[in-house]
Protein backbone atom coordinates (compact mmCIF):
# COMPACT_ATOMS: atom_id res chain seq x y z
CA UNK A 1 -102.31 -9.00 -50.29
CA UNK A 2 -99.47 -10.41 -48.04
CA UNK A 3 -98.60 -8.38 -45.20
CA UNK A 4 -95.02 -7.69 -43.71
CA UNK A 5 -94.02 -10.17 -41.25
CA UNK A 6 -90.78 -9.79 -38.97
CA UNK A 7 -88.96 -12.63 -37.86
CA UNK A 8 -90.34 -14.58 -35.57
CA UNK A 9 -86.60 -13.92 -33.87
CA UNK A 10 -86.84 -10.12 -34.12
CA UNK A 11 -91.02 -9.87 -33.23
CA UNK A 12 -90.80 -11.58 -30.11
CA UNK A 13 -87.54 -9.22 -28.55
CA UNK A 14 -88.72 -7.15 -25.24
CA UNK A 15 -87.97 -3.92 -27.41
CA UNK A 16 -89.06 -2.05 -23.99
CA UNK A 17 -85.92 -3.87 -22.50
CA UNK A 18 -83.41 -2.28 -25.44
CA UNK A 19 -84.80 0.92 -25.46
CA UNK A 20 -84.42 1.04 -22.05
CA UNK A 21 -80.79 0.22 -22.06
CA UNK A 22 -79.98 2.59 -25.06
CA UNK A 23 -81.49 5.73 -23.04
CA UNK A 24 -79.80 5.27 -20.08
CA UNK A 25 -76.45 4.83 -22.18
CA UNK A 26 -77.40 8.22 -23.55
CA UNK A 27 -78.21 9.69 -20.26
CA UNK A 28 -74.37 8.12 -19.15
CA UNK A 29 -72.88 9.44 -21.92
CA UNK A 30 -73.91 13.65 -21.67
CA UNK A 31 -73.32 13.18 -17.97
CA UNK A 32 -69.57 11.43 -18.70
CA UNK A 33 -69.43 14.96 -20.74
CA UNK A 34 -70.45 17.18 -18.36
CA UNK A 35 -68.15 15.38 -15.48
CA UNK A 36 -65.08 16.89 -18.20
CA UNK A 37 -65.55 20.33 -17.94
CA UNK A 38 -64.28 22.01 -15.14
CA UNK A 39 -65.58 25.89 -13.51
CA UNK A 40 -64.12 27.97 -16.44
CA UNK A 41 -65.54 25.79 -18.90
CA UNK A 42 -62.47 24.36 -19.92
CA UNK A 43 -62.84 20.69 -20.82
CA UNK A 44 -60.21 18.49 -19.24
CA UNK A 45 -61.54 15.05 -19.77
CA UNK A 46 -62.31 13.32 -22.45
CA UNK A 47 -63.83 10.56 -21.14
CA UNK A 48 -66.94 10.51 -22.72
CA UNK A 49 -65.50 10.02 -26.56
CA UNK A 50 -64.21 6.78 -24.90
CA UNK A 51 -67.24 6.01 -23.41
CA UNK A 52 -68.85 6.70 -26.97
CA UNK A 53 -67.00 3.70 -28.54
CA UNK A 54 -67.47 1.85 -26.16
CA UNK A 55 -71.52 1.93 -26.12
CA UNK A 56 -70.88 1.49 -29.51
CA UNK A 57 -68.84 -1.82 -29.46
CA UNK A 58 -70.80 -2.98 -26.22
CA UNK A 59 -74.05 -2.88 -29.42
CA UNK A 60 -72.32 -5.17 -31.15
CA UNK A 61 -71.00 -7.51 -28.24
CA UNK A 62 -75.20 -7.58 -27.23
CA UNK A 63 -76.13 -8.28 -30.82
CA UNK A 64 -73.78 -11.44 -30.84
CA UNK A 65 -75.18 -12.31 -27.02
CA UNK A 66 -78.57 -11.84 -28.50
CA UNK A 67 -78.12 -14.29 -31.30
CA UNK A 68 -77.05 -16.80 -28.92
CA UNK A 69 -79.33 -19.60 -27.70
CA UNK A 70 -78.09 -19.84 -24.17
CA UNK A 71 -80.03 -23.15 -23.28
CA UNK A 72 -78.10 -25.03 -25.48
CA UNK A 73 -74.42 -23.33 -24.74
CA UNK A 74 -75.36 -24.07 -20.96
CA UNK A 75 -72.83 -27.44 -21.20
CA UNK A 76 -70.34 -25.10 -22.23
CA UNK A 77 -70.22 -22.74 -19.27
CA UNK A 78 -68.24 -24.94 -17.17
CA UNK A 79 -65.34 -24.07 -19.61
CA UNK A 80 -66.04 -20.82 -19.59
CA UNK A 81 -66.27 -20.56 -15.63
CA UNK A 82 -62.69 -22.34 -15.65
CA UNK A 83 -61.63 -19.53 -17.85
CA UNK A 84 -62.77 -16.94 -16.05
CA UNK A 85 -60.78 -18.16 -12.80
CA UNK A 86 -57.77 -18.77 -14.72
CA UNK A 87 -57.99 -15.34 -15.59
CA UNK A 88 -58.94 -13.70 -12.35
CA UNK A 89 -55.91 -15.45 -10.89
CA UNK A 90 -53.27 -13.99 -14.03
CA UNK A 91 -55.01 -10.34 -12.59
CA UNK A 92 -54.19 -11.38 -8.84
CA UNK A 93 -50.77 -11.88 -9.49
CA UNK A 94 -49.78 -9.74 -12.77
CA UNK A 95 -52.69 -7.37 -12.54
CA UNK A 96 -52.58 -3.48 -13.35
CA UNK A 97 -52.75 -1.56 -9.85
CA UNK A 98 -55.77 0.71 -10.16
CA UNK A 99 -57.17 2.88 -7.15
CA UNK A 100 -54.89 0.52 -4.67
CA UNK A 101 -56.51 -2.84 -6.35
CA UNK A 102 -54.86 -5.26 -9.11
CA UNK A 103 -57.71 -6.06 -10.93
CA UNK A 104 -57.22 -4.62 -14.22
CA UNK A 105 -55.24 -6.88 -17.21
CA UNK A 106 -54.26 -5.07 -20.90
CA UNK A 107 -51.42 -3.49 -22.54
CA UNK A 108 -50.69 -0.02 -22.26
CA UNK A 109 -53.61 2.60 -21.67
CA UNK A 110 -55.92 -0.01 -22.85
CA UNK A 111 -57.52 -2.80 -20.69
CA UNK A 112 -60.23 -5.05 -18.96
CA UNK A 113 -61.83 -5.46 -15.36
CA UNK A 114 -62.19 -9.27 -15.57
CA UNK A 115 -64.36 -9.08 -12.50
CA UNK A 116 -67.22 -7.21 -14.19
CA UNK A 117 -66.87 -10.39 -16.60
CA UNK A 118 -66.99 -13.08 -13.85
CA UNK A 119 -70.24 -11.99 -12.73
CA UNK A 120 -72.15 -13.20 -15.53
CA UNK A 121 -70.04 -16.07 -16.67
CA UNK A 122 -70.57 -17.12 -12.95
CA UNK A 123 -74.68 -16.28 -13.35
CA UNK A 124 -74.52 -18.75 -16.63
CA UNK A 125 -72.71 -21.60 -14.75
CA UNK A 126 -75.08 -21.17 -11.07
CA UNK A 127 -78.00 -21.34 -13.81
CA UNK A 128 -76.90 -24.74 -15.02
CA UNK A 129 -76.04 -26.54 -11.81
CA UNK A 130 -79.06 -25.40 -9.98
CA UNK A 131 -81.44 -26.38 -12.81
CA UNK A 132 -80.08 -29.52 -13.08
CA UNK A 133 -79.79 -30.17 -9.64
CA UNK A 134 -83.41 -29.87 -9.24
CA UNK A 135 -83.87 -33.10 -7.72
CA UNK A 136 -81.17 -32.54 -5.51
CA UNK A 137 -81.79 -31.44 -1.14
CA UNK A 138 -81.77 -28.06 -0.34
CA UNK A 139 -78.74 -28.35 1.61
CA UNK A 140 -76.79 -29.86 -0.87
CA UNK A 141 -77.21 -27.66 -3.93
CA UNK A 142 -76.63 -24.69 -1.04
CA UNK A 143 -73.30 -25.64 -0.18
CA UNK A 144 -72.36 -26.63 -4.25
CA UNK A 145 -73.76 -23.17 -5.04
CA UNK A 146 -71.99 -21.27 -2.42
CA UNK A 147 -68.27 -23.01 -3.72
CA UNK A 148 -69.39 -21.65 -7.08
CA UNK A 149 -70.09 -18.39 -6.15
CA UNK A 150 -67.48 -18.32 -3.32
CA UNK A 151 -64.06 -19.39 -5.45
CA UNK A 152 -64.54 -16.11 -7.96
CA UNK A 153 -65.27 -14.39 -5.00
CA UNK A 154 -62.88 -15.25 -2.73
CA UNK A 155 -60.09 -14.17 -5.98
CA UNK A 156 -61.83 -11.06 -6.48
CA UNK A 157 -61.22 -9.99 -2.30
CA UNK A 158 -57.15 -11.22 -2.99
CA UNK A 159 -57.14 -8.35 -5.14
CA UNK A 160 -58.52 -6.44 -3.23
CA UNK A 161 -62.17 -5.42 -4.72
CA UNK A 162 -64.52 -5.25 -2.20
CA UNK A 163 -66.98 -3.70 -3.91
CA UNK A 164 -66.80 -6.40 -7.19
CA UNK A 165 -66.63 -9.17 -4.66
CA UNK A 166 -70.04 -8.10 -2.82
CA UNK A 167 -72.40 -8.38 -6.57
CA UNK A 168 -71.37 -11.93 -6.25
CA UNK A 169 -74.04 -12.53 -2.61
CA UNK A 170 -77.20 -10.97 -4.38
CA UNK A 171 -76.91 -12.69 -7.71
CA UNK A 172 -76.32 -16.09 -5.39
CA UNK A 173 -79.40 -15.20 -2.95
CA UNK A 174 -82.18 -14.30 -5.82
CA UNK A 175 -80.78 -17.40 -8.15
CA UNK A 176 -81.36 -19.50 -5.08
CA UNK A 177 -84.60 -18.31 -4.38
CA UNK A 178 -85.48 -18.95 -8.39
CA UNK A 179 -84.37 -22.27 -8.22
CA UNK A 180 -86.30 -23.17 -5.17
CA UNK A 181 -83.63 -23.64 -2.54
CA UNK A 182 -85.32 -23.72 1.30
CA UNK A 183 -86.04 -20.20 2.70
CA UNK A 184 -84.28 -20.96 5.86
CA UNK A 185 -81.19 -21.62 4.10
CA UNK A 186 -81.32 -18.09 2.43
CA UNK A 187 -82.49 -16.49 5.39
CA UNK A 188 -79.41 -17.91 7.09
CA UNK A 189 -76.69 -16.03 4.24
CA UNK A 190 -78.68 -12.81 4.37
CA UNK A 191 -78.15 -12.72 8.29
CA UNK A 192 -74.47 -13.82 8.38
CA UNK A 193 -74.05 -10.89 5.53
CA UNK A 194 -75.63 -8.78 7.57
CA UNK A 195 -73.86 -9.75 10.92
CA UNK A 196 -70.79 -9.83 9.00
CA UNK A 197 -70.79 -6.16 8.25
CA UNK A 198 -71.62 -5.76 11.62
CA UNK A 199 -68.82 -7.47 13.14
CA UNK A 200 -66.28 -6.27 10.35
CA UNK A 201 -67.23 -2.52 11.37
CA UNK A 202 -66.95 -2.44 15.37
CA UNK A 203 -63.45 -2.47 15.87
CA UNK A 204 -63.43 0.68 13.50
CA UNK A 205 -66.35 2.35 14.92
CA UNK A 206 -65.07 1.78 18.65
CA UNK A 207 -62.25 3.97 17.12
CA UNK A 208 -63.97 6.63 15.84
CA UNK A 209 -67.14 6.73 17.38
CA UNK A 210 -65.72 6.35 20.91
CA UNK A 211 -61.89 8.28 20.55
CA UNK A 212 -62.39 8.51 24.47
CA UNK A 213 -62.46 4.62 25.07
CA UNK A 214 -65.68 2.95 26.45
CA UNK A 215 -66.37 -1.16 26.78
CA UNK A 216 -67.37 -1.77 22.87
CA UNK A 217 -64.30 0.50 22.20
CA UNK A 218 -62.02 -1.80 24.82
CA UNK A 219 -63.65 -4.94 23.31
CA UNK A 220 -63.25 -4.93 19.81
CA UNK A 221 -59.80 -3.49 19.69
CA UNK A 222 -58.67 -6.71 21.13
CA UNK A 223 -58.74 -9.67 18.66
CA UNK A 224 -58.25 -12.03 21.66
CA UNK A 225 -61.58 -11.23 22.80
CA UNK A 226 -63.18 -11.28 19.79
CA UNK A 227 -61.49 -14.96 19.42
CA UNK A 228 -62.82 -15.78 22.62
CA UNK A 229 -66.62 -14.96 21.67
CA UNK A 230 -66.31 -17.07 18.84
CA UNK A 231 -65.16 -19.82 20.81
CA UNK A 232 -67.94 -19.59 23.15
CA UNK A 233 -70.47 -19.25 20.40
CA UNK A 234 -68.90 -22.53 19.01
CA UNK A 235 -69.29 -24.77 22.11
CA UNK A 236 -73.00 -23.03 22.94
CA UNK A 237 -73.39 -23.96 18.80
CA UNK A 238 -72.15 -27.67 20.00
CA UNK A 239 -74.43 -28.48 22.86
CA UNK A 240 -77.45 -26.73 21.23
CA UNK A 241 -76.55 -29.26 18.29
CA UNK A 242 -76.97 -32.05 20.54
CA UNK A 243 -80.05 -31.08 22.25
CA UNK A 244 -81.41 -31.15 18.74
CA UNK A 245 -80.23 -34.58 17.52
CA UNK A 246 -81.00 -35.76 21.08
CA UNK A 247 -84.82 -34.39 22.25
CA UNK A 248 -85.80 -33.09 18.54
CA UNK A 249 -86.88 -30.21 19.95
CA UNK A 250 -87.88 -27.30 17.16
CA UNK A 251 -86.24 -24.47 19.55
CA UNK A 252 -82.81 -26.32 19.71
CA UNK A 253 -82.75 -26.08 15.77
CA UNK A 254 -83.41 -21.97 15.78
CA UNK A 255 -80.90 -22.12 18.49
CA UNK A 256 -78.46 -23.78 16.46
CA UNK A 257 -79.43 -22.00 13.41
CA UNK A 258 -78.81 -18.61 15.14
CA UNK A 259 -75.44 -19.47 16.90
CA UNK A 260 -74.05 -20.60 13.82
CA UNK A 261 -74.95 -17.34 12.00
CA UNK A 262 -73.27 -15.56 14.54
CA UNK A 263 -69.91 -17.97 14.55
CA UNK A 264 -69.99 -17.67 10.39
CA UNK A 265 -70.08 -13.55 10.63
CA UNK A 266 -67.37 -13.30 12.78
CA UNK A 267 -65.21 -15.63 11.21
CA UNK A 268 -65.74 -14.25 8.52
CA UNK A 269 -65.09 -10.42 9.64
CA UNK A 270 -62.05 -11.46 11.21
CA UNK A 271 -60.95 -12.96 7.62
CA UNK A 272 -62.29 -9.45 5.69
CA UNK A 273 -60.12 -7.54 8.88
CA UNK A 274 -56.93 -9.70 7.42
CA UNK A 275 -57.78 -9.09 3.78
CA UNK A 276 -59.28 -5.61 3.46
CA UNK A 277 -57.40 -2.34 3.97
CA UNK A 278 -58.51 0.25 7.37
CA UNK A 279 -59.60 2.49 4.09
CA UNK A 280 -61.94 0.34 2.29
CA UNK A 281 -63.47 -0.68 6.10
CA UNK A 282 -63.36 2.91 6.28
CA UNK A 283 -65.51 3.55 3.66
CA UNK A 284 -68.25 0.97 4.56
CA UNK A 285 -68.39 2.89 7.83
CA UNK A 286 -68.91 6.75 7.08
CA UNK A 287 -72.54 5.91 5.60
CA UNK A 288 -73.78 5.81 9.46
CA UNK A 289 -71.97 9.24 10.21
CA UNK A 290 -69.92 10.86 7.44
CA UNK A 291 -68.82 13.77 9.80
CA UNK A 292 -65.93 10.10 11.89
CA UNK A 293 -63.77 11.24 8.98
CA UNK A 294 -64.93 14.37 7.09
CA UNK A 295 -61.65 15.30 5.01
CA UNK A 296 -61.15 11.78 4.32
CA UNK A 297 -63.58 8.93 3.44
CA UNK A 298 -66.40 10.89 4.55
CA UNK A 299 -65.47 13.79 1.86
CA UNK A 300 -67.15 12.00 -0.84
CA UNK A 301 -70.55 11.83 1.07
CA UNK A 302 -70.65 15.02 2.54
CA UNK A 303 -69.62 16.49 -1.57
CA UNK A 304 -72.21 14.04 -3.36
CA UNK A 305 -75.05 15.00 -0.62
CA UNK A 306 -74.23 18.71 -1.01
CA UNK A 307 -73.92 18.67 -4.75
CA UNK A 308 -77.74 16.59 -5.05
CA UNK A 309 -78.81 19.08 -2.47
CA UNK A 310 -78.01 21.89 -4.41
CA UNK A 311 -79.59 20.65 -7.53
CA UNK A 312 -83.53 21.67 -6.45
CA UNK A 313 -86.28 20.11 -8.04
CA UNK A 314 -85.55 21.13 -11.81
CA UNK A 315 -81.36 21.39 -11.25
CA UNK A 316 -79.08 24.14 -12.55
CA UNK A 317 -79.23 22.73 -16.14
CA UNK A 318 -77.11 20.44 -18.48
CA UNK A 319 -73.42 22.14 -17.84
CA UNK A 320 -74.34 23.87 -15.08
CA UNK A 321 -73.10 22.39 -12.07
CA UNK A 322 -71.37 24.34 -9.65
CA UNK A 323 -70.17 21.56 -7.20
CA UNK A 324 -69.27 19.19 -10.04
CA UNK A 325 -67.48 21.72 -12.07
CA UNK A 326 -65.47 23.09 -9.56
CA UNK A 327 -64.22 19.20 -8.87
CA UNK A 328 -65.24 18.66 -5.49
CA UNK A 329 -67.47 15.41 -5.96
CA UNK A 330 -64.17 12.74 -6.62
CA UNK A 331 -64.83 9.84 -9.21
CA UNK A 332 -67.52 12.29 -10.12
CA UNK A 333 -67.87 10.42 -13.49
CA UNK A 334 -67.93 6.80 -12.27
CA UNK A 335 -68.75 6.52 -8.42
CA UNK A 336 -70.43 9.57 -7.74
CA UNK A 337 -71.94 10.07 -11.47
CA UNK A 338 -75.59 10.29 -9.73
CA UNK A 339 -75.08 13.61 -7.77
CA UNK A 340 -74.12 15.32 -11.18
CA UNK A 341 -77.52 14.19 -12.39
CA UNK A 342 -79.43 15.27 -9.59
CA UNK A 343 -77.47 18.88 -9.59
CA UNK A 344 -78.14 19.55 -13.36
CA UNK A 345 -81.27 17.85 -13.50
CA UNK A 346 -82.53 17.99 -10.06
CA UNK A 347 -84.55 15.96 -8.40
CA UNK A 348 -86.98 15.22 -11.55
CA UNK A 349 -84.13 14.35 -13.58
CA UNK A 350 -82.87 11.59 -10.40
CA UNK A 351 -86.55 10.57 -10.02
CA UNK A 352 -86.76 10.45 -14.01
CA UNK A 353 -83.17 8.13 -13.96
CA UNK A 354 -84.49 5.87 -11.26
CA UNK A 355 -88.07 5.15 -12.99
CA UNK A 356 -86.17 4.16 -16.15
CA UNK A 357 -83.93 1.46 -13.72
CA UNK A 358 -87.32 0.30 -12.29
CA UNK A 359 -88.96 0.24 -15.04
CA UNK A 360 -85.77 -1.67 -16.41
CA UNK A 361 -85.54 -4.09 -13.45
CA UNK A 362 -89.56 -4.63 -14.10
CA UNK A 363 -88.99 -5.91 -17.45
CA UNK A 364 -86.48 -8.41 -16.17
CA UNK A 365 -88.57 -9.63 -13.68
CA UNK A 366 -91.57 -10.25 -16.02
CA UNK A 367 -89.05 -12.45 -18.37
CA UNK A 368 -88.51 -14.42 -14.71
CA UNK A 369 -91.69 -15.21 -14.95
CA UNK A 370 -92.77 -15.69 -18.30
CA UNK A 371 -90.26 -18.27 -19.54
CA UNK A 372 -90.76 -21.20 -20.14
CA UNK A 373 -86.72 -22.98 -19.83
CA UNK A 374 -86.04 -23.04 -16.58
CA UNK A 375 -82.11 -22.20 -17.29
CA UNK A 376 -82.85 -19.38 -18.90
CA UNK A 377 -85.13 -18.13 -15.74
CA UNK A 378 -82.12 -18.75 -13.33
CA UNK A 379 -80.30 -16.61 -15.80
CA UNK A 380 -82.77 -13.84 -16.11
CA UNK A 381 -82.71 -14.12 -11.95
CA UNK A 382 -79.60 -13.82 -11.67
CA UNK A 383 -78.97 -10.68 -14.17
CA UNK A 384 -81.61 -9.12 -11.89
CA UNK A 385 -80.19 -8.95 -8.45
CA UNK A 386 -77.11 -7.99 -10.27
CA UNK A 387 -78.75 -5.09 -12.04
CA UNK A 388 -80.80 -4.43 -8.92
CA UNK A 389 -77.82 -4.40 -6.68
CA UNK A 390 -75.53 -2.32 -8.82
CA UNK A 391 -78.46 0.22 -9.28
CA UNK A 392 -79.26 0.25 -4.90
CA UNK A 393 -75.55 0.63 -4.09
CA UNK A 394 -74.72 3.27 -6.39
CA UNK A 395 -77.44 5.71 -6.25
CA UNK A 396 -77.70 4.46 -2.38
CA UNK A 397 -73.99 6.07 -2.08
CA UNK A 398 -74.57 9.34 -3.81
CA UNK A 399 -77.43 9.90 -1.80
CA UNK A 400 -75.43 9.01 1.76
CA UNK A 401 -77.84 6.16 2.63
CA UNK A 402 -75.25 3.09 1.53
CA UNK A 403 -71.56 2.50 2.22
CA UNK A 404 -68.70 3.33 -0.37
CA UNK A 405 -68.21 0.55 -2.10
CA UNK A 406 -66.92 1.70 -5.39
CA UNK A 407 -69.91 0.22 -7.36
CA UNK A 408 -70.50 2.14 -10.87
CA UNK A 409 -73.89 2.64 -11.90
CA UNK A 410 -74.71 0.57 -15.12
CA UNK A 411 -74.92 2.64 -18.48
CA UNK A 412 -74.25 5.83 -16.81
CA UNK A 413 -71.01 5.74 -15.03
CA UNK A 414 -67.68 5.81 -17.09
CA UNK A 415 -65.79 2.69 -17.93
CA UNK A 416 -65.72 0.22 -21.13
CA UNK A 417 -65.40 -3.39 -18.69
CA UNK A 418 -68.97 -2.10 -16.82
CA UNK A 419 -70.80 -0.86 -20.14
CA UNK A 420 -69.72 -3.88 -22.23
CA UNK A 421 -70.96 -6.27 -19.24
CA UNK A 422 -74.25 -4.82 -19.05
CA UNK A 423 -74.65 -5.23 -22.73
CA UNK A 424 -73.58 -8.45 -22.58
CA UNK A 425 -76.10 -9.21 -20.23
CA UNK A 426 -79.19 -7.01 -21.74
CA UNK A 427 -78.27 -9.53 -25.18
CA UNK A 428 -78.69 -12.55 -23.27
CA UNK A 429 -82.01 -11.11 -21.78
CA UNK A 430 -83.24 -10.30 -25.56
CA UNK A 431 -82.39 -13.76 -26.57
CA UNK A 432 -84.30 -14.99 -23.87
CA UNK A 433 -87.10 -12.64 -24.35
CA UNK A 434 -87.24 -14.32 -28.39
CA UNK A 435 -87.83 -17.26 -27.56
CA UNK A 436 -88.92 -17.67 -23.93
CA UNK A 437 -93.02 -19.08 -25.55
CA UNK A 438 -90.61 -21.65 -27.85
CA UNK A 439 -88.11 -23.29 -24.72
């Protein structure tokens, strides 16, 4: 008697992965429902019928991902990437104005956040140069892979979206650590990220933290000497660089390699201080103390924190909310779509949401490992730190321990450009997954 066999195709999918995805697209969707109905019960929203079709459509767009073989499109990302930046710089320029940025494109009530887009066309493109630039130095395929990630990056800022623009530096930092890129080198971006944010906050923070004026406060509030640091940094950066070529001395290298993190960060702050707004700096801020601007960017906090607070360990039930019903948690269905989980379902139903994302982010990391192309591992990589980093920032926000950055929470917050990207990239990982024993 001949038993029922799937296809080989279908058998070997990480169903774990889909189910996965489908449940927290649930979850999204009766919390998109709840986030319409206001104290009276009257529904004023109806956001999560859109949201409906577009888990539905998103299906089909990972069902065509999923059929794809992505090792052999991989010559045909460069087109694709080209694409992509054509079409980030049409948005610059003749973009929709949404929430002070121009980064949406469409007709009418109907369009697209390319940058939610660029993000994984840019993951498939990374993934072919830095497999085959495997031979390749360290340094080299560092600098190629920063232009790659840095041009859609760079667009994304112009328009301005901060919070789009910041996905880009996690993909690039676990892709680079996939494809075997020296430590030092991505020990160096983490610390000029981190400096960076440093250096891009003090002038703000002298403001508010200090209204009566101290030294920092006097400091930072004066470009000139801010300029002036740099430029010592650069000529200490200079001889240190000497001493190195000249006595080959391991210290004058960490010397070096320090100095120039700090000249990079506050370059690059003083470029972010030009190209964000006080607002979004603002934002990144009022994580450290909420209370600097409490009817202002530090309303959201203080509202999300009060609303998860509220919520107990078993939450007020589905409908229930108090804090969310009355409105007082803004973009509670996108942003701050956490804190009406953790109010209705309390903290079991938050702890319940983030085991499903680990558990999520678990699977992806086992298809890291267990195939067999190396593209298609750079891939996986890279849909995990931006899966990772999405999930961190957004529940990090709601919960008052990372800065507003305006980053929605995959399959649960509201919005057709973020839910049909993250099926997009959940079919490429159940391609992979089929065939990662055959590459």
């Amino acid at each position: 008697m001949r038993h029922f066999q799937l296809p080989k195709f279908i058998s070997g999918l990480d169903y774990f992965i889909l189910i996965l995805a489908l449940l927290l697209t649930a979850f999204g969707i009766a919390s998109i429902y709840s986030a319409g109905i206001d104290s009276e019960g009257v529904r004023f929203s109806n956001e999560y019928s859109k949201q409906i079709i577009w888990a539905v459509s998103g299906l089909g767009i990972m069902i065509a991902a999923m059929a794809l073989d992505i090792s052999r499109l991989k010559d045909y990302t460069v087109f694709a990437y080209m694409a992509i930046l054509l079409l980030l710089l049409y948005t610059r320029f003749a973009g929709r104005v949404v929430n002070g940025a121009r980064s949406w494109i469409g007709v009418g009530e109907y369009g697209i956040q390319p940058a939610e887009f660029a993000k994984i066309i840019t993951i498939l493109f990374l993934a072919r140069y830095l497999d085959l630039s495997d031979q390749s130095s360290s340094f080299k395929r560092l600098i190629a892979s920063l232009g790659i990630t840095g041009i859609p990056v760079l667009l994304i800022l112009s328009q301005p979206d901060f919070g789009s623009a910041l996905v880009f530096f996690p993909i690039l930092i676990v892709m680079l650590y996939v494809g075997g890129i020296d430590r030092r080198y991505i020990l160096f971006i983490l610390l000029s990220i981190g400096f960076t944010f440093i250096f891009l906050m003090l002038p703000l923070a002298g403001r508010y933290f200090f209204p009566g004026g101290n030294i920092l406060d006097l400091f930072f509030q004066r470009p000139g000497y801010v300029v002036m640091l740099s430029g010592l940094f650069l000529i200490a950066l200079a001889l240190s660089l000497w001493g190195w070529l000249v006595f080959k001395k391991q210290y004058y290298f960490w010397l070096s390699y320090g100095l120039s993190v700090l000249d990079l960060s506050i370059v690059l702050a003083l470029a972010g201080h030009k190209v964000l707004k006080d607002y979004q700096i603002m934002r990144l801020m009022v994580f450290l103390n909420p209370n600097v601007d409490p009817q202002g960017a530090g309303w959201n906090i203080i509202q999300s924190v009060t609303a998860i607070g509220s919520g107990g360990l078993a939450g007020k039930g589905f409908l229930q909310g108090t804090q969310s019903h009355a409105r007082f948690i803004p973009q509670q269905s996108t942003d701050f779509i956490f804190s009406i989980i953790a109010e209705e379902w309390g903290f079991l139903g938050g702890l319940l949401l983030v085991a499903l994302f680990c558990f999520l982010l678990y699977r992806m990391l086992g298809l890291v490992s267990s195939t067999k192309d190396r593209y298609s591992m750079l891939v996986c990589g890279g849909f995990f730190g931006m899966f990772a980093f999405h999930f961190m920032i957004n529940v990090g926000m709601a919960i008052g321990i990372m800065p507003i950055t305006g980053i929605p929470l995959y399959f649960i917050s509201y919005g057709g450009s973020s839910l049909w990207a993250a099926f997009m990239a959940i079919g490429f990982l159940l391609g992979i997954s089929s065939r990662r024993y055959r590459m």
